[in-house]
PDB file of N, CA and C in Angstrom:
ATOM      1  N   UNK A   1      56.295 106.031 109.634  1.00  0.00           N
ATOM      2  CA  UNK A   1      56.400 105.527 108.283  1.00  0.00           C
ATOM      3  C   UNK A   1      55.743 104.149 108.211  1.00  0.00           C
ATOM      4  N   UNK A   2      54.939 103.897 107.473  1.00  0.00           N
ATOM      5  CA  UNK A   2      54.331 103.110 107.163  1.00  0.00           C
ATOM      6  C   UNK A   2      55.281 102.072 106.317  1.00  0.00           C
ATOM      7  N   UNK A   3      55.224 100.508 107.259  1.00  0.00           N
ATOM      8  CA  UNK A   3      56.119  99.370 106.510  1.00  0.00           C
ATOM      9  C   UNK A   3      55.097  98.501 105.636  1.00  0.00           C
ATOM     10  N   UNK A   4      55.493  98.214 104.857  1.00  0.00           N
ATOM     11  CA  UNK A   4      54.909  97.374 103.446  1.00  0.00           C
ATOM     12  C   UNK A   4      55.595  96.208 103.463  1.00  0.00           C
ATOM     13  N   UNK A   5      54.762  94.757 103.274  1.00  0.00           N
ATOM     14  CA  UNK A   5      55.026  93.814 103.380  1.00  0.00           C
ATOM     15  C   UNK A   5      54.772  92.897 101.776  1.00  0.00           C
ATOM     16  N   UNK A   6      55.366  92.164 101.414  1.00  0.00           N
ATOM     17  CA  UNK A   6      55.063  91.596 100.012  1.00  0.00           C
ATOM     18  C   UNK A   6      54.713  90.259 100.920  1.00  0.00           C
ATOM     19  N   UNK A   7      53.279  90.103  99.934  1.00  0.00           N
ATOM     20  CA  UNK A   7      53.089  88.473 100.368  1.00  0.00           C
ATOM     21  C   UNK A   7      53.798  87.489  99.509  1.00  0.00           C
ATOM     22  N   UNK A   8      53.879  86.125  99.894  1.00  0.00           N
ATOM     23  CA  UNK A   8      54.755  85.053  99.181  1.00  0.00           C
ATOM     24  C   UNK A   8      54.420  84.729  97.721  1.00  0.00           C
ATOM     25  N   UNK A   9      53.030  85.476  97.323  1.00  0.00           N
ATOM     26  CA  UNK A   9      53.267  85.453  95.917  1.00  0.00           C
ATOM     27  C   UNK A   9      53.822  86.783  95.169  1.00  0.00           C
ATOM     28  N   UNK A  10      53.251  87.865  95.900  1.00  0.00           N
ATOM     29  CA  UNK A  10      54.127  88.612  95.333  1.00  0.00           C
ATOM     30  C   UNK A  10      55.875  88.675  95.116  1.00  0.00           C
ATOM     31  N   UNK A  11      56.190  87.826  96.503  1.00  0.00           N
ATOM     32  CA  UNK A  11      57.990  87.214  96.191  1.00  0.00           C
ATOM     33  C   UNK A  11      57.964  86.780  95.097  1.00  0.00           C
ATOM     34  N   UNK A  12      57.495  85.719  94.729  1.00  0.00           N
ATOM     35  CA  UNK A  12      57.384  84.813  93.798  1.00  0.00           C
ATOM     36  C   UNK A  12      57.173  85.430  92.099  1.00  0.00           C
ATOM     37  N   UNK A  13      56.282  86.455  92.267  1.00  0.00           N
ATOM     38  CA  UNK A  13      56.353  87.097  90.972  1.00  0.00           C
ATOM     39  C   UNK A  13      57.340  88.015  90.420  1.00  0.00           C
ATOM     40  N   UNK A  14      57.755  88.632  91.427  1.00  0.00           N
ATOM     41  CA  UNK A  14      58.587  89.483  91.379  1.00  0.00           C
ATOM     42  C   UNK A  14      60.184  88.599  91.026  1.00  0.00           C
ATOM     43  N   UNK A  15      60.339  87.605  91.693  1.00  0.00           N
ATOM     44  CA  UNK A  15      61.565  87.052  91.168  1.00  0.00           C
ATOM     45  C   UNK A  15      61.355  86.363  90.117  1.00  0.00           C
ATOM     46  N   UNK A  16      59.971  85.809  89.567  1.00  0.00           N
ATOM     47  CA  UNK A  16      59.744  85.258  88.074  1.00  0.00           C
ATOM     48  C   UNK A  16      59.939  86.645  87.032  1.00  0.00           C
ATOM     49  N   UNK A  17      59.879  87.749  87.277  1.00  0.00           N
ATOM     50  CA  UNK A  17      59.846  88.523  86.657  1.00  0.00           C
ATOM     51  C   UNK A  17      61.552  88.480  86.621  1.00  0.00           C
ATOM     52  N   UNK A  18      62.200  88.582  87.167  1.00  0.00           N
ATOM     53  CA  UNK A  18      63.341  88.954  87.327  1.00  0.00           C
ATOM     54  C   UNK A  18      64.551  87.984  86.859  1.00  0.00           C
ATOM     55  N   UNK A  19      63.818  86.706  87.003  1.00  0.00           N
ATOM     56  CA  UNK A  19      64.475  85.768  86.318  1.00  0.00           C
ATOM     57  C   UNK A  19      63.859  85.947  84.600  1.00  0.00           C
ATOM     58  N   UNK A  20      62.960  86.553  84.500  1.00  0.00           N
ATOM     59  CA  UNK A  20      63.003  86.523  82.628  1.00  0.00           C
ATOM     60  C   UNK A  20      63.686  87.303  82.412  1.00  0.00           C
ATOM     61  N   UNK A  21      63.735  88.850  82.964  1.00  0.00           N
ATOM     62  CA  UNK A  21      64.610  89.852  82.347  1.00  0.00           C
ATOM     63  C   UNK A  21      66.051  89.107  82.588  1.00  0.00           C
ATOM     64  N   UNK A  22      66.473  88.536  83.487  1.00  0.00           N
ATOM     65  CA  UNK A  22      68.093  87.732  83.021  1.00  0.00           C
ATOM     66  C   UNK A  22      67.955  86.831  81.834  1.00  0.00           C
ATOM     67  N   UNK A  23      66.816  86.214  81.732  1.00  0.00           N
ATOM     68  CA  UNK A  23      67.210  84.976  80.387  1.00  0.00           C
ATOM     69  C   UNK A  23      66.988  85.656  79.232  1.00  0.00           C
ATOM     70  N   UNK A  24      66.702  87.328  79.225  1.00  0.00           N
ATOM     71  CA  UNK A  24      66.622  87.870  77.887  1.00  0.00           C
ATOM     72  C   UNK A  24      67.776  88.474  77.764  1.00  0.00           C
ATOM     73  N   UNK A  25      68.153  88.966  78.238  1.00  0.00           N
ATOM     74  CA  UNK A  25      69.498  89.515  78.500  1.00  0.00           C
ATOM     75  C   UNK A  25      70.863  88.210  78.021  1.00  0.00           C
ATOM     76  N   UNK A  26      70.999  87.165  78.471  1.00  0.00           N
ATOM     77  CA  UNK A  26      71.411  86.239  78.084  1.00  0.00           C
ATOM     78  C   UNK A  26      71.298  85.009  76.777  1.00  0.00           C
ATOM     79  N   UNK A  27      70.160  85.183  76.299  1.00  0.00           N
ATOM     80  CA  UNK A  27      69.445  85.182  75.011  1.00  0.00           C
ATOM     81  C   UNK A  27      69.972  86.267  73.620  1.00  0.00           C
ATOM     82  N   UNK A  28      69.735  87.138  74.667  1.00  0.00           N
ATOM     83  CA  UNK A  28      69.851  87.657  73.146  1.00  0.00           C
ATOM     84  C   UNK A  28      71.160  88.287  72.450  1.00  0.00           C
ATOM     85  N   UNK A  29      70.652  88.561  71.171  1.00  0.00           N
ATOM     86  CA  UNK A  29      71.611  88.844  69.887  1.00  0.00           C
ATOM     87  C   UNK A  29      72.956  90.291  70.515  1.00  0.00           C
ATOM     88  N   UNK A  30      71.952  91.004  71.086  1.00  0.00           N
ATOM     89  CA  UNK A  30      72.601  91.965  71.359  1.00  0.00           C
ATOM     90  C   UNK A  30      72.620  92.470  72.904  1.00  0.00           C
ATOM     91  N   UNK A  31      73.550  91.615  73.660  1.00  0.00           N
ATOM     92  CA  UNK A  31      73.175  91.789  74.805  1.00  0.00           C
ATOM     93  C   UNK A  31      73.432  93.174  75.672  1.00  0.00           C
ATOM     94  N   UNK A  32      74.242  94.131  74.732  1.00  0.00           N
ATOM     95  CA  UNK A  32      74.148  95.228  75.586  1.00  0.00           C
ATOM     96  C   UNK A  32      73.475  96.115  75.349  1.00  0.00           C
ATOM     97  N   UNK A  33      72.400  95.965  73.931  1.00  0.00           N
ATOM     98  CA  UNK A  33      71.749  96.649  73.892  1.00  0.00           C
ATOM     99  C   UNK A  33      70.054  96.206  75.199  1.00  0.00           C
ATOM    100  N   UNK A  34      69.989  94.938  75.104  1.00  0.00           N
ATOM    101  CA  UNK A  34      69.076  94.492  76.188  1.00  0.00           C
ATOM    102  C   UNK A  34      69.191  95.029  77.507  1.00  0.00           C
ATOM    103  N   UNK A  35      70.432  94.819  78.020  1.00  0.00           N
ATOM    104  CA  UNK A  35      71.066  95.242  79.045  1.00  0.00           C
ATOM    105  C   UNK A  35      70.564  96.727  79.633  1.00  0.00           C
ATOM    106  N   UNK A  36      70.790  97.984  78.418  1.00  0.00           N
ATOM    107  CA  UNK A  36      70.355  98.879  78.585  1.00  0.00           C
ATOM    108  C   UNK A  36      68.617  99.472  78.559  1.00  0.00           C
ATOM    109  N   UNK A  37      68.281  98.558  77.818  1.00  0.00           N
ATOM    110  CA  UNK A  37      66.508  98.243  77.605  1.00  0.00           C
ATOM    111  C   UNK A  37      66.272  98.364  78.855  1.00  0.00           C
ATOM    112  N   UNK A  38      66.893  96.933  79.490  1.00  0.00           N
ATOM    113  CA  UNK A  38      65.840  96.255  81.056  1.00  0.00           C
ATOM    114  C   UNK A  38      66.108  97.354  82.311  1.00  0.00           C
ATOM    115  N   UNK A  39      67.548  98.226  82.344  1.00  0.00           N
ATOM    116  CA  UNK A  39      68.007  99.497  83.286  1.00  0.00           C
ATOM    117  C   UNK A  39      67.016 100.514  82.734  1.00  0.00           C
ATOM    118  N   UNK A  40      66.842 101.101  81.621  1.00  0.00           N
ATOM    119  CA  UNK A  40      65.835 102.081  81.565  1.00  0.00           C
ATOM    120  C   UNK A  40      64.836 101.409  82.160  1.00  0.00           C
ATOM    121  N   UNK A  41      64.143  99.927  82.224  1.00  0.00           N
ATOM    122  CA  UNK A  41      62.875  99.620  82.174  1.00  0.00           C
ATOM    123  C   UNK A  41      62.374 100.110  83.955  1.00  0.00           C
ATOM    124  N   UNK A  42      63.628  99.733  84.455  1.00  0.00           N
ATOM    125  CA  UNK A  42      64.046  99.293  85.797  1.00  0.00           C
ATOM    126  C   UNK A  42      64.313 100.933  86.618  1.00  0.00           C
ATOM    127  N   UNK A  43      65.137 101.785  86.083  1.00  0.00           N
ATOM    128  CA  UNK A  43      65.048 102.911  86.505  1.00  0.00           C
ATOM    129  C   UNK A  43      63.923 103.782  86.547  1.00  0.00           C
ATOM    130  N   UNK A  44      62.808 103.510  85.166  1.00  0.00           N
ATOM    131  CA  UNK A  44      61.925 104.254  84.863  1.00  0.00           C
ATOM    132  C   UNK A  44      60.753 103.611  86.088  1.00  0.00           C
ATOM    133  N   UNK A  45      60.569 102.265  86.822  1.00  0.00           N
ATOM    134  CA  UNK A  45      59.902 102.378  87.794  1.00  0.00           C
ATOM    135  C   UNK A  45      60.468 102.708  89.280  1.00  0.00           C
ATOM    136  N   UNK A  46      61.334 102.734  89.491  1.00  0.00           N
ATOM    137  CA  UNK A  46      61.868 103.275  90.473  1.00  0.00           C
ATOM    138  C   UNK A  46      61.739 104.676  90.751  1.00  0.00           C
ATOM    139  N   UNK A  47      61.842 105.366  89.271  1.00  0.00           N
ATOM    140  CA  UNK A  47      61.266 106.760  89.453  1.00  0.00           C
ATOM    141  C   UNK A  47      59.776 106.856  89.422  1.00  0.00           C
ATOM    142  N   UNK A  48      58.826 105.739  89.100  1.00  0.00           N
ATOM    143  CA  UNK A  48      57.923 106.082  89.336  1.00  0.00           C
ATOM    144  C   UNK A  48      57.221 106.006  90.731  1.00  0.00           C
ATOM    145  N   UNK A  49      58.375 105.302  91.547  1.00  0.00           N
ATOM    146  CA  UNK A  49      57.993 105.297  93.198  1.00  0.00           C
ATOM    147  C   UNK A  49      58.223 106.318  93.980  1.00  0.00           C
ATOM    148  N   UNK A  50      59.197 107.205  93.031  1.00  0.00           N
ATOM    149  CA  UNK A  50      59.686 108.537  93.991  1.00  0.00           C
ATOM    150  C   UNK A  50      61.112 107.843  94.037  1.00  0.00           C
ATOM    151  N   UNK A  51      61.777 107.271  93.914  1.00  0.00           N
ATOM    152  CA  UNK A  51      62.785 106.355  94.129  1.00  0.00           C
ATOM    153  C   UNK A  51      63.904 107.624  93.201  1.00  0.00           C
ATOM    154  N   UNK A  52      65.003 108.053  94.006  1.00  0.00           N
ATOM    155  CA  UNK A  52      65.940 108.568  93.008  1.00  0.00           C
ATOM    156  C   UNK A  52      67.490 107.776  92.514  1.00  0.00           C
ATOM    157  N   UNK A  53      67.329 108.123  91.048  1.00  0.00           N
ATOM    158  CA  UNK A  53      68.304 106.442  90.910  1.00  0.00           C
ATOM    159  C   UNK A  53      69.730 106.865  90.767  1.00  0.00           C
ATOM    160  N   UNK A  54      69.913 108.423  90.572  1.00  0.00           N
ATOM    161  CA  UNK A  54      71.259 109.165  90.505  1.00  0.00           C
ATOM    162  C   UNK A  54      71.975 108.201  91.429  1.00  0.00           C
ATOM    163  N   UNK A  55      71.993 108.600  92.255  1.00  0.00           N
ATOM    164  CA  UNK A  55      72.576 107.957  93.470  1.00  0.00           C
ATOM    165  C   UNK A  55      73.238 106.170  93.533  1.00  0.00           C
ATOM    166  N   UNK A  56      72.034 105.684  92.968  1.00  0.00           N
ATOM    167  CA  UNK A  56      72.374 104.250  92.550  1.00  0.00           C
ATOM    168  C   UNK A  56      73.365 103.801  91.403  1.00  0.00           C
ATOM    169  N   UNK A  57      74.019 104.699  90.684  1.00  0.00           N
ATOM    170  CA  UNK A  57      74.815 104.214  89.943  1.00  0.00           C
ATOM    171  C   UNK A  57      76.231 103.978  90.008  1.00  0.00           C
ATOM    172  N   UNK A  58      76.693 103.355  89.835  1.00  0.00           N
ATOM    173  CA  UNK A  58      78.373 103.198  89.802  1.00  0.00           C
ATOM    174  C   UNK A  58      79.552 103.885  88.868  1.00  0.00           C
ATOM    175  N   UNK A  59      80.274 104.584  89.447  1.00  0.00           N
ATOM    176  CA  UNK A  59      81.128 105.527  88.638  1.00  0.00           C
ATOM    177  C   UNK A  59      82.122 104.438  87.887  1.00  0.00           C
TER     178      UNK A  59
END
């Protein structure tokens, strides 16, 4: 299996990214509708890695 490495900007973007989806979420008017926005946004690439997200959820 082939290991994949993120370089230090890709860290870096990836947690700038991650810190906006929290300050929108916290921003806004309707935060559980955001909430559910940024999980579809978030599930829908995970499935686009092959990633299955059943599994990842909490009962």
């Amino acid at each position: 299996m082939e290991v994949l490495e993120m370089t230090e900007k890709e860290q870096a973007t990836a947690l700038i990214e991650e810190y906006s989806k929290l300050q929108r979420i916290l921003k806004s008017q309707d935060r559980d509708s955001e909430l559910n926005y940024q999980l579809k946004i978030t599930k829908a690439k995970l499935e686009a890695l092959g990633i299955v997200t059943e599994h990842l959820e909490i009962d």
